[in-house]
C-alpha atoms as a PDB file:
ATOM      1  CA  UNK A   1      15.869  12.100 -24.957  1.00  0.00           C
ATOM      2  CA  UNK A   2      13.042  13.003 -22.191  1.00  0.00           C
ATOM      3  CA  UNK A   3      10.235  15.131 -23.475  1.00  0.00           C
ATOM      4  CA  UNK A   4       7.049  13.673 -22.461  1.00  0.00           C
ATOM      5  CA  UNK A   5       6.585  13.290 -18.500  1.00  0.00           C
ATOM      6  CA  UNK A   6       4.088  11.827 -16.737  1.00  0.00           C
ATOM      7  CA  UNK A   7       4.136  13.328 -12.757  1.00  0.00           C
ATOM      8  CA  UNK A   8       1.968  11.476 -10.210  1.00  0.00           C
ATOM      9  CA  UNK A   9       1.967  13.977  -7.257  1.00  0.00           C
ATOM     10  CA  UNK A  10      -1.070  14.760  -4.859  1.00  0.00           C
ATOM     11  CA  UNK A  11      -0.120  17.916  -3.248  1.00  0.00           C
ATOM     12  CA  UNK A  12      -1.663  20.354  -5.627  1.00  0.00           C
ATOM     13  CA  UNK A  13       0.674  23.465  -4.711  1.00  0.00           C
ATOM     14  CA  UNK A  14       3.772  21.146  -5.607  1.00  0.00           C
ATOM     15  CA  UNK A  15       2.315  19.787  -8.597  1.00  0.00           C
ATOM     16  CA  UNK A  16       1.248  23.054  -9.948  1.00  0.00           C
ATOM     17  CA  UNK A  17       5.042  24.376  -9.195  1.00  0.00           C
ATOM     18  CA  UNK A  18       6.839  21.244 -10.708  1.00  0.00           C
ATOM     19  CA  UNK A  19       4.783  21.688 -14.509  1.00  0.00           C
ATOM     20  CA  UNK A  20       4.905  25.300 -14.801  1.00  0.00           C
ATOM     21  CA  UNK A  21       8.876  24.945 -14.449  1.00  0.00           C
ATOM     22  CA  UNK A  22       8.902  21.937 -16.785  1.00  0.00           C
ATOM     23  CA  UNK A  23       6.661  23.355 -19.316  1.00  0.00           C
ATOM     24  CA  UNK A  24       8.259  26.550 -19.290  1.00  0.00           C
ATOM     25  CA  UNK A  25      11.228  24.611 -20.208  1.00  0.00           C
ATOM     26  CA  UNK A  26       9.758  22.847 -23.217  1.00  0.00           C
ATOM     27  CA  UNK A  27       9.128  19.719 -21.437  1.00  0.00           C
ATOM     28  CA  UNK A  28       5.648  18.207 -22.061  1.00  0.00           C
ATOM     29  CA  UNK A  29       4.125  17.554 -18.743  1.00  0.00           C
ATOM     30  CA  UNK A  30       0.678  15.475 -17.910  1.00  0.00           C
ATOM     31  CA  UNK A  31      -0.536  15.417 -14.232  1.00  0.00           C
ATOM     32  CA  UNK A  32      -2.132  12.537 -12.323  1.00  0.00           C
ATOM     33  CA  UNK A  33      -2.999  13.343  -8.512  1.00  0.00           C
ATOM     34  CA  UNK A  34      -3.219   9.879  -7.589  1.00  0.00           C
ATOM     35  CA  UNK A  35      -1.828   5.927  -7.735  1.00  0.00           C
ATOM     36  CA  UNK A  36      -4.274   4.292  -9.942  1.00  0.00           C
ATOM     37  CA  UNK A  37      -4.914   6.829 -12.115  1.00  0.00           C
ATOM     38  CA  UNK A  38      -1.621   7.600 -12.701  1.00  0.00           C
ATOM     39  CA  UNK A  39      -1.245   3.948 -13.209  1.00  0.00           C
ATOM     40  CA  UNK A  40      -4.335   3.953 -16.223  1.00  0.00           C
ATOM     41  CA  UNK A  41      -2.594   6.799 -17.979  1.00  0.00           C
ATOM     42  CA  UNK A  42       0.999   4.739 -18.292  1.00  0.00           C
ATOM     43  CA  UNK A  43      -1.399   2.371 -19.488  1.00  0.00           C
ATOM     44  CA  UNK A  44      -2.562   3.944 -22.520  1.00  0.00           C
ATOM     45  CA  UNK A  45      -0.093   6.919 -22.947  1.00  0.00           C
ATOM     46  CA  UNK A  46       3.635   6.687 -23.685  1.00  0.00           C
ATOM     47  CA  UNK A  47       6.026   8.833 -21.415  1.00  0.00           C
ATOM     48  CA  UNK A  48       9.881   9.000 -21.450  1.00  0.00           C
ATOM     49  CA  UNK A  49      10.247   9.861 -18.080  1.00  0.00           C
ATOM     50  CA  UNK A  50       8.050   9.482 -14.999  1.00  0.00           C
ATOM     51  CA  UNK A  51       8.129  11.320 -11.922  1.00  0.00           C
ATOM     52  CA  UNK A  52       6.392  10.341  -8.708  1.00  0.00           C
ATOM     53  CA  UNK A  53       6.044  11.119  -5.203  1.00  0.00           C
ATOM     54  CA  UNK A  54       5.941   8.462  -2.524  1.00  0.00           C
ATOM     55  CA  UNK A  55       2.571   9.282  -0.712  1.00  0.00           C
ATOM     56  CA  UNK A  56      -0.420   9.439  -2.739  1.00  0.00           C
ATOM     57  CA  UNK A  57      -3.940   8.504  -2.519  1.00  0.00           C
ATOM     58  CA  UNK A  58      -5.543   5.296  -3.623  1.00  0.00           C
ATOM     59  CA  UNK A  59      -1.953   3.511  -4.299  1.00  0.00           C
ATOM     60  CA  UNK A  60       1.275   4.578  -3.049  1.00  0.00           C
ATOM     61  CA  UNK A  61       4.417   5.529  -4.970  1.00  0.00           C
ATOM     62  CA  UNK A  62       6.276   2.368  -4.128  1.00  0.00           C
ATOM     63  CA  UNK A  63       3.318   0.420  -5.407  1.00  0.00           C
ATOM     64  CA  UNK A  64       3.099   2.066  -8.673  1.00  0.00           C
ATOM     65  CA  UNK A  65       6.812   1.488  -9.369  1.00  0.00           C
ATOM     66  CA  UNK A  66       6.422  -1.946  -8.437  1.00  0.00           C
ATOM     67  CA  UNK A  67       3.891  -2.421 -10.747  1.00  0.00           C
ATOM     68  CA  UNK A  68       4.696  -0.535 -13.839  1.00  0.00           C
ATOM     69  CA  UNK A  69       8.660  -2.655 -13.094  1.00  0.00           C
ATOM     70  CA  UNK A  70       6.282  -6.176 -13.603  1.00  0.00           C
ATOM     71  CA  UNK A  71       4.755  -5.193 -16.335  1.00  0.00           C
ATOM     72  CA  UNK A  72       5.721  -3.646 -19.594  1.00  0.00           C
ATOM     73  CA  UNK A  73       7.646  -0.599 -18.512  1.00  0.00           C
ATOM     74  CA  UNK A  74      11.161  -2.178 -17.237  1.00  0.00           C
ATOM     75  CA  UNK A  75      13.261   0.929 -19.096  1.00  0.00           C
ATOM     76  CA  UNK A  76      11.062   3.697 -18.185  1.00  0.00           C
ATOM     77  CA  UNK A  77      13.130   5.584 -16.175  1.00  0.00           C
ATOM     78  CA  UNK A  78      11.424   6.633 -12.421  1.00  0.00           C
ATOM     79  CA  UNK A  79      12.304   9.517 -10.225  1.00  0.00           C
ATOM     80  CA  UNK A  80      10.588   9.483  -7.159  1.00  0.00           C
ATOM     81  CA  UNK A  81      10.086  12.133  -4.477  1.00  0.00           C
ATOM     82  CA  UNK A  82       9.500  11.908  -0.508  1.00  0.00           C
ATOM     83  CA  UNK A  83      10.159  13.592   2.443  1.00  0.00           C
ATOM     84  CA  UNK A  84      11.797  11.162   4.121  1.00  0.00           C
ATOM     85  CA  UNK A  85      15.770  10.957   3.296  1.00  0.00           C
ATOM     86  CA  UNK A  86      16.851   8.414   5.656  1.00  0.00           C
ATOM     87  CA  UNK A  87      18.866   5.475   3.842  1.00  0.00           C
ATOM     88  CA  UNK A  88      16.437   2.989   4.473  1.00  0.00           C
ATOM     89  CA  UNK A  89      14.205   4.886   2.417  1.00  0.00           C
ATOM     90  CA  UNK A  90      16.387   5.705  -0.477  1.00  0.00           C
ATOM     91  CA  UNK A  91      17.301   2.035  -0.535  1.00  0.00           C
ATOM     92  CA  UNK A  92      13.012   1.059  -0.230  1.00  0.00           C
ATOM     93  CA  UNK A  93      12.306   3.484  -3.507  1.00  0.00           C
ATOM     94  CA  UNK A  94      15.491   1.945  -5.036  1.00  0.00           C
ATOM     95  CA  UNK A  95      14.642  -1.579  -4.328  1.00  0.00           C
ATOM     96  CA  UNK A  96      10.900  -0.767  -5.774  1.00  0.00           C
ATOM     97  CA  UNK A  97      12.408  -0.228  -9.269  1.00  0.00           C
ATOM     98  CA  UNK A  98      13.227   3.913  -8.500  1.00  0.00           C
ATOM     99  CA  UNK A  99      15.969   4.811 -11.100  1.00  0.00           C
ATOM    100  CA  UNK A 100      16.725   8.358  -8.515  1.00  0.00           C
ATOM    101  CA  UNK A 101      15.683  10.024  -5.574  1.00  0.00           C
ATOM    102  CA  UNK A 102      14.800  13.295  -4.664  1.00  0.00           C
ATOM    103  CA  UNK A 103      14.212  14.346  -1.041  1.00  0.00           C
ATOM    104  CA  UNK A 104      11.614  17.263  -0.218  1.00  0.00           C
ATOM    105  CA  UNK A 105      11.291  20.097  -0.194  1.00  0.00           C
ATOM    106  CA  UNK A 106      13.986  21.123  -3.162  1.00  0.00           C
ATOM    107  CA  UNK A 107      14.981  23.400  -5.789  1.00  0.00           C
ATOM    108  CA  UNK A 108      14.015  23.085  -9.332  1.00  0.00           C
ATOM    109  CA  UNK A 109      17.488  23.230 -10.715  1.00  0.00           C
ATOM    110  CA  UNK A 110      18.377  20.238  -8.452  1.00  0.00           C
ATOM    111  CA  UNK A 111      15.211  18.695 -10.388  1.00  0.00           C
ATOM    112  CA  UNK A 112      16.342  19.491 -13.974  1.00  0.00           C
ATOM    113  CA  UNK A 113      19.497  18.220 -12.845  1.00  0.00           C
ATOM    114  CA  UNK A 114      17.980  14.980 -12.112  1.00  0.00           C
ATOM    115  CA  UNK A 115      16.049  15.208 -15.527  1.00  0.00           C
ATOM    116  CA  UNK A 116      19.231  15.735 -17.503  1.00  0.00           C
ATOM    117  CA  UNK A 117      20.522  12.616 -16.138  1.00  0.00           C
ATOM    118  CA  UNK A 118      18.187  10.487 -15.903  1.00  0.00           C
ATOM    119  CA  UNK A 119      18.192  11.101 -19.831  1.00  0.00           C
ATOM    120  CA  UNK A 120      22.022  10.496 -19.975  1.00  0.00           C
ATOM    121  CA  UNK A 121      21.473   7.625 -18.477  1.00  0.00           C
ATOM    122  CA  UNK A 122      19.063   6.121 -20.643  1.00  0.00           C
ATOM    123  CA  UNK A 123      21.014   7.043 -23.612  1.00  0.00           C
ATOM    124  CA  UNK A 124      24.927   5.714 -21.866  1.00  0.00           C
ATOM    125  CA  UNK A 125      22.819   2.151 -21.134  1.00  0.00           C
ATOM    126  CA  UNK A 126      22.028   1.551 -25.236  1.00  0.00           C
ATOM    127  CA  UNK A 127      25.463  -0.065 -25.651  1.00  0.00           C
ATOM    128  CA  UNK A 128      26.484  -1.370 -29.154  1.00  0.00           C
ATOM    129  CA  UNK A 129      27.948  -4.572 -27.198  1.00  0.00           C
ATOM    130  CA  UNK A 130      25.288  -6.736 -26.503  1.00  0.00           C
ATOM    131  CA  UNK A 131      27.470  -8.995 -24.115  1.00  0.00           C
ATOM    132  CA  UNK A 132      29.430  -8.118 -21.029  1.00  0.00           C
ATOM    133  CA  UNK A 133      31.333 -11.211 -19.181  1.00  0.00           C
ATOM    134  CA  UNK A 134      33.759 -11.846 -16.608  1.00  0.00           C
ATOM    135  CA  UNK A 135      34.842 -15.727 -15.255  1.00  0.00           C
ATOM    136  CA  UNK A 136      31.857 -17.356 -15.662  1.00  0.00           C
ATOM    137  CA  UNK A 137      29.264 -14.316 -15.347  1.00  0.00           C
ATOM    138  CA  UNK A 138      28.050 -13.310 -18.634  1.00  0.00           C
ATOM    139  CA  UNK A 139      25.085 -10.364 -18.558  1.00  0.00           C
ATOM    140  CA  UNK A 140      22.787  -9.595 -21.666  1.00  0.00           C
ATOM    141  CA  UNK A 141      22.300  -5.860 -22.099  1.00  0.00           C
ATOM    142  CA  UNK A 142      19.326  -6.643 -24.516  1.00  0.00           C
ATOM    143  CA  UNK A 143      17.400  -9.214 -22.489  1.00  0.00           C
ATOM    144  CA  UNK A 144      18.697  -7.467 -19.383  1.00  0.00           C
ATOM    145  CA  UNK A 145      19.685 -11.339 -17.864  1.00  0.00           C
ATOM    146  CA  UNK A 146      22.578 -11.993 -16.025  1.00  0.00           C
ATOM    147  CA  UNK A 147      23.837 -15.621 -15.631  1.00  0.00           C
ATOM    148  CA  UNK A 148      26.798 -16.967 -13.636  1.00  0.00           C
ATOM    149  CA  UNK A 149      27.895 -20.566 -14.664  1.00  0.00           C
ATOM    150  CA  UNK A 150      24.145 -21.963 -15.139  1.00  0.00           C
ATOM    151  CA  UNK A 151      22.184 -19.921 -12.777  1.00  0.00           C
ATOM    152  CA  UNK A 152      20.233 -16.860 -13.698  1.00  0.00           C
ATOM    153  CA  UNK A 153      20.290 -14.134 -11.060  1.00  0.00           C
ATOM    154  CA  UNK A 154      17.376 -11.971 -10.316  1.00  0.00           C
ATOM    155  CA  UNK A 155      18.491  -8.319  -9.817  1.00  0.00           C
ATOM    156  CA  UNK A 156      16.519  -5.388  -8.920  1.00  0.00           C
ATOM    157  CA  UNK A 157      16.937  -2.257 -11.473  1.00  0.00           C
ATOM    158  CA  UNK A 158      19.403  -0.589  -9.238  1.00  0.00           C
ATOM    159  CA  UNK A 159      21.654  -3.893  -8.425  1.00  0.00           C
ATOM    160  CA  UNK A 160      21.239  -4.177 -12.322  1.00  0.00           C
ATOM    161  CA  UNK A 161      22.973  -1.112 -13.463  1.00  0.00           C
ATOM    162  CA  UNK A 162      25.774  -1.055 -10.501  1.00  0.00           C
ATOM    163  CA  UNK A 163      26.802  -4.944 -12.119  1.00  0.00           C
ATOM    164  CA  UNK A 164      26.663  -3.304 -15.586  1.00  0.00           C
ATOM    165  CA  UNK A 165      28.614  -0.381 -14.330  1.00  0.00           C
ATOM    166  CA  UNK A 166      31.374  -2.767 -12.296  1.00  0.00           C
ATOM    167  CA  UNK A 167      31.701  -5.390 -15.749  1.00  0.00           C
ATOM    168  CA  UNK A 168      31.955  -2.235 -17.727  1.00  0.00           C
ATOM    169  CA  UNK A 169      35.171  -1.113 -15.819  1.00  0.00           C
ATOM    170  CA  UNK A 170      36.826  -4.505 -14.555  1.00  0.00           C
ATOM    171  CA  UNK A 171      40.162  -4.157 -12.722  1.00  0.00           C
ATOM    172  CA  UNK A 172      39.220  -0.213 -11.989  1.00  0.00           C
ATOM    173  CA  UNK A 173      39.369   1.208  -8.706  1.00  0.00           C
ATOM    174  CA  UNK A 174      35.879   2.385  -7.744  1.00  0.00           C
ATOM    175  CA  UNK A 175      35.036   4.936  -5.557  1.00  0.00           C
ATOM    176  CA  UNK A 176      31.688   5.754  -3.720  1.00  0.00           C
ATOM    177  CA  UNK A 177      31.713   9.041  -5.693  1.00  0.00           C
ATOM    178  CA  UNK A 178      32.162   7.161  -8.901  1.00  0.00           C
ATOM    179  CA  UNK A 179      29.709   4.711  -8.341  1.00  0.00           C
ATOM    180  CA  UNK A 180      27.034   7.561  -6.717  1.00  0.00           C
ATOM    181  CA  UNK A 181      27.624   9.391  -9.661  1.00  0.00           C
ATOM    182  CA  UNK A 182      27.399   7.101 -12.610  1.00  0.00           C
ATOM    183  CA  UNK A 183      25.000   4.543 -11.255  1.00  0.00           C
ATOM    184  CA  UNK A 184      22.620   6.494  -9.388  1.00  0.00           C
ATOM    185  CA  UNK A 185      23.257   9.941 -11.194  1.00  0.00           C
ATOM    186  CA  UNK A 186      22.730  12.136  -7.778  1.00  0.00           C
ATOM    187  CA  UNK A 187      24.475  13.811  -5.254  1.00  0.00           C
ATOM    188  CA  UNK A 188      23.737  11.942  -1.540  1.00  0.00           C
ATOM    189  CA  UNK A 189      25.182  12.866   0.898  1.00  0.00           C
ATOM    190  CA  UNK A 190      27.805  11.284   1.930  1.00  0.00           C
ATOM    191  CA  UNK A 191      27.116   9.962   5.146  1.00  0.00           C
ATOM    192  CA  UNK A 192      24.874   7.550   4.014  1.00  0.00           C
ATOM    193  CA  UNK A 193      26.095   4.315   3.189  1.00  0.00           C
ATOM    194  CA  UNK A 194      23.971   3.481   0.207  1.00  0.00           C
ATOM    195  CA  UNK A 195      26.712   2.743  -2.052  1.00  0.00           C
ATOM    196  CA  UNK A 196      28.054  -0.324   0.976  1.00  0.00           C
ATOM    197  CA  UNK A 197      24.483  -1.727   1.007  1.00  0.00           C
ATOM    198  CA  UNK A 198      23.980  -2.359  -2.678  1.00  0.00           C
ATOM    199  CA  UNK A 199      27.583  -3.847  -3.156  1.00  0.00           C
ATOM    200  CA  UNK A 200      26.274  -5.875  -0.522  1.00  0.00           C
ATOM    201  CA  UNK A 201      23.354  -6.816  -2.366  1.00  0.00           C
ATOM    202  CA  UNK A 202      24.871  -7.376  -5.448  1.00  0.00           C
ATOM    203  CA  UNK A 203      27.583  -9.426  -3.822  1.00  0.00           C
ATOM    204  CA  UNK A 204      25.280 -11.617  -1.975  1.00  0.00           C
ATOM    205  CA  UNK A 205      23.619 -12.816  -5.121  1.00  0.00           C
ATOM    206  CA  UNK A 206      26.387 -12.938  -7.742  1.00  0.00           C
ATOM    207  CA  UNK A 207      29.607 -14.098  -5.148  1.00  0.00           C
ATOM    208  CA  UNK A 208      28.174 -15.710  -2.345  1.00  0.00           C
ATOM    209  CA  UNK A 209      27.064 -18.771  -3.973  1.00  0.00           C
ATOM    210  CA  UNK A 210      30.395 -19.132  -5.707  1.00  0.00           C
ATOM    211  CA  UNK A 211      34.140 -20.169  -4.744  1.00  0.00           C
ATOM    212  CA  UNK A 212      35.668 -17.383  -7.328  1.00  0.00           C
ATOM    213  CA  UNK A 213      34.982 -13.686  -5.639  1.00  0.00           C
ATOM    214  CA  UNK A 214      34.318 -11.515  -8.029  1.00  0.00           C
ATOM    215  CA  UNK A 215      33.513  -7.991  -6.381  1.00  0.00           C
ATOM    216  CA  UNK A 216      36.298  -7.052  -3.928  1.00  0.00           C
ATOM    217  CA  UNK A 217      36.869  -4.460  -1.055  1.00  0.00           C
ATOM    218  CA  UNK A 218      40.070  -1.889  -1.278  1.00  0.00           C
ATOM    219  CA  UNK A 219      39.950  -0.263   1.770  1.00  0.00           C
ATOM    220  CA  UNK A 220      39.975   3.342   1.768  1.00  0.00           C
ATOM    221  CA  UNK A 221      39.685   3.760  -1.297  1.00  0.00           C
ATOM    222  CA  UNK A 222      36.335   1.650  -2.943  1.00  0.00           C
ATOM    223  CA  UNK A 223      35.300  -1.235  -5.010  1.00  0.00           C
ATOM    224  CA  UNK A 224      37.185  -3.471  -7.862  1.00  0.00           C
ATOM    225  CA  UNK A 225      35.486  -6.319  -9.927  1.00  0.00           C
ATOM    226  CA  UNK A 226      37.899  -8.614 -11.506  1.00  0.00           C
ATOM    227  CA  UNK A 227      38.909 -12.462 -11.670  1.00  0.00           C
END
């Protein structure tokens, strides 16, 4: 459950407006104004959720995600905020180790929306199972590896969750409103084609090397993984 949020935002106006909402509903909020520090306090303080925009003094947004992904905060979950909404940009914050995306300016509902399920999500990923498979893939929710015959694959956070997602429903029909809504939790819209470029991702590194395809294409209607 999220209660203790750590937002790294430098325009003093927004950050003022984003933790009077939160505190007001009961969320405990700390405020860093820049990269590095922001970076020192997930150092020595322990946060459920953090929240940080992409432009910031000293050390930007990506960079802090990037860094807090190497080091010892792989599950924290990360919602970032920017201005810029074009799909190369979602797709740069995602690729940084960004669990969501919020474009600017918005309403607060829209972010406790993004709060609530970023904290769903964290709870739906603690799986009883400890081993998902399929042909020769086999992917360890508790070390967070994936392997196909011998060979470990490398996945970003993002690729990560849309494989877990795809071995948890094999032989289902998936749409891009299924997989935007239970992988990324938000609401794109639907012109972009974010959904096409990470199942393009995901299939380069887990099918491409490989006779047996394991992610396949039903047109007009989404994405199936099965043998």
């Amino acid at each position: 459950m999220v209660k203790k949020i750590l937002l790294i935002e430098d325009e003093l106006n927004v950050a003022s407006f984003i933790k009077k909402g939160l505190d007001e509903e009961g969320y405990e909020v700390t405020v860093s104004h820049d990269g590095e520090s922001g970076l020192a306090m997930l150092s020595c303080h322990n946060f459920d959720l953090l929240i940080l925009d992409v432009i910031l003094p000293k050390m930007t947004g990506l960079d802090v995600c990037e860094k807090i992904r190497d080091g010892g905060h792989k599950q924290l979950p990360v919602l970032m905020l920017s201005a810029l909404s074009t799909t190369e940009s979602v797709v740069d914050g995602l690729d940084r180790g960004a669990d969501d995306y919020l474009v600017k300016p918005f309403k607060f509902s829209e972010l406790l929306a993004r709060i609530r399920t970023l904290s769903r999500r964290k709870e739906l990923f603690k799986d009883n199972e400890q081993i998902l498979s399929i042909a020769d893939m086999k992917l360890d929710l508790n070390a967070k590896t994936v392997y196909r015959a011998s060979s470990e694959i490398m996945l970003t956070p993002t690729e990560y969750r849309l494989l877990v997602y795809f071995m948890k429903n094999q032989k289902k029909v998936l749409s891009r409103v299924d997989l935007l809504e239970n992988v990324w939790d938000i609401d794109f819209d639907m012109g972009t084609n974010v959904v096409d470029v990470y199942v393009n991702y995901l299939r380069n590194k887990i099918d491409k090397a490989f006779d047996q395809k394991l992610i396949r294409t039903v047109f007009g209607m989404g994405y199936v993984m099965k043998e």
